[in-house]
Protein backbone atom coordinates (compact mmCIF):
# COMPACT_ATOMS: atom_id res chain seq x y z
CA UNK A 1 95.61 98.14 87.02
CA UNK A 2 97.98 96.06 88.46
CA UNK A 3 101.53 97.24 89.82
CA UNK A 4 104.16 94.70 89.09
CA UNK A 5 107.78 95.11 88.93
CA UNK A 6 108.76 94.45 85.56
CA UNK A 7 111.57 91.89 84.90
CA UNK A 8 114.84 93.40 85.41
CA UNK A 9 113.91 96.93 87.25
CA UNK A 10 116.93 97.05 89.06
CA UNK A 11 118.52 97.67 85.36
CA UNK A 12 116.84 100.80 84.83
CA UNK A 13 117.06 101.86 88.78
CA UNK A 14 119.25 105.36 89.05
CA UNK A 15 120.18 107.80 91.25
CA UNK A 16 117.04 109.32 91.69
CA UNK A 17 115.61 106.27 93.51
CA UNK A 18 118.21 106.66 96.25
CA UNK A 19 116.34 110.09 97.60
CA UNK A 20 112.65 108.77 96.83
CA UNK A 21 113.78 105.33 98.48
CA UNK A 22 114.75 107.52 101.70
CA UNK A 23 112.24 110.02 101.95
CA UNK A 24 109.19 106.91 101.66
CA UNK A 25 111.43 105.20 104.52
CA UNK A 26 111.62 108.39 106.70
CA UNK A 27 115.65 108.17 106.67
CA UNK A 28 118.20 110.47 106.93
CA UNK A 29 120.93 110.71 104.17
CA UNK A 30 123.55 109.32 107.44
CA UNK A 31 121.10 106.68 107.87
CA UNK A 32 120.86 105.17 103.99
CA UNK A 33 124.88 105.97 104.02
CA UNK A 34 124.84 102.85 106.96
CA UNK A 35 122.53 100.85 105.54
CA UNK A 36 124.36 101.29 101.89
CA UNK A 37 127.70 100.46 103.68
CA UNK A 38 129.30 104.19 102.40
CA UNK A 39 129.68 107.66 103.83
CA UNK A 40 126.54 110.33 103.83
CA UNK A 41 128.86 112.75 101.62
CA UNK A 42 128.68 109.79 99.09
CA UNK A 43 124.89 109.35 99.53
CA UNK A 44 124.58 113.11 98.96
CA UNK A 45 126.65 113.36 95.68
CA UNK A 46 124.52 110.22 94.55
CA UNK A 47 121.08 112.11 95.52
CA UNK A 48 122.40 114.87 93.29
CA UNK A 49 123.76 112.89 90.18
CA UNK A 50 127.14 114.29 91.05
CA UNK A 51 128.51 110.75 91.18
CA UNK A 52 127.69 107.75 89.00
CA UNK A 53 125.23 104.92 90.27
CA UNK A 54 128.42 102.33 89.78
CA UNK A 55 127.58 98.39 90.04
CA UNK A 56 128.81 98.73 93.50
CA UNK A 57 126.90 101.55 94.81
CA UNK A 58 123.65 100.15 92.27
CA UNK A 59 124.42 96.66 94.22
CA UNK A 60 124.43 98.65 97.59
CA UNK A 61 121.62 100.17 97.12
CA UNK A 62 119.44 96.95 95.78
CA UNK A 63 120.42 95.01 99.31
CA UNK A 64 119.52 98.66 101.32
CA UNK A 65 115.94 98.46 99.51
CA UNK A 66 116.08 94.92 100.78
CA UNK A 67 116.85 95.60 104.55
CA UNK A 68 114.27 98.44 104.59
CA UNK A 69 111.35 96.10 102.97
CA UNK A 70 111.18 98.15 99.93
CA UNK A 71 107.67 96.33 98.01
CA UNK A 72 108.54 96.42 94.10
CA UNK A 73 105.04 98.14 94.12
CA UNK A 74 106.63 101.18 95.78
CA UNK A 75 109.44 101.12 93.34
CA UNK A 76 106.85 100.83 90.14
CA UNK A 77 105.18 103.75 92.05
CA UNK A 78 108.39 105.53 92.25
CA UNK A 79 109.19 105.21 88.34
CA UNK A 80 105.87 106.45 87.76
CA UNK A 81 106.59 109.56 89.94
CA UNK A 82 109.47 110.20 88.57
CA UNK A 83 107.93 109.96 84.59
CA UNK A 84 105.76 112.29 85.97
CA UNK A 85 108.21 115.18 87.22
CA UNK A 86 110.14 114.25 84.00
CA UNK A 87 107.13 114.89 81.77
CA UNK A 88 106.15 118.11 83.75
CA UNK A 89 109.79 119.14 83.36
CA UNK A 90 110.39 119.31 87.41
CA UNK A 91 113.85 117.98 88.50
């Protein structure tokens, strides 16, 4: 089976991403806050759902996945994960 990124994934991309995103790329929350241009208390509170995955941090996070060399196979893999968990009724 083949893993493409469907047309517009970045619409469906949410919070959740942010800590799979980091944990794939061996970074720390401080170092996704730098490369997302915000503070690690922000990054944290994003991680957590606390705070909304606004255009602006959504945007931030898009060129972040950019800078790190994040394949849209890993993010396909990533949504598939997360279905996963969701079906299993993990968090």
């Amino acid at each position: 089976m083949e893993k493409r990124l469907p047309y517009g994934m970045w619409e469906i991309v949410d919070y959740r991403y942010i800590k799979q995103v980091r944990f794939i790329r061996n970074k720390t929350q401080k170092e996704m806050a730098e490369l997302m241009d915000c503070d690690h208390v922000a990054i944290s509170r994003l991680e957590r759902g606390e705070i909304a995955l606004s255009p602006l941090y959504k945007e931030r996070f898009i060129q972040a996945c950019k800078r790190l060399k994040v394949s849209s196979a890993e993010l396909v893999n990533i949504r598939e994960s997360l279905e996963l968990k969701n079906k299993r009724g993990y968090k």
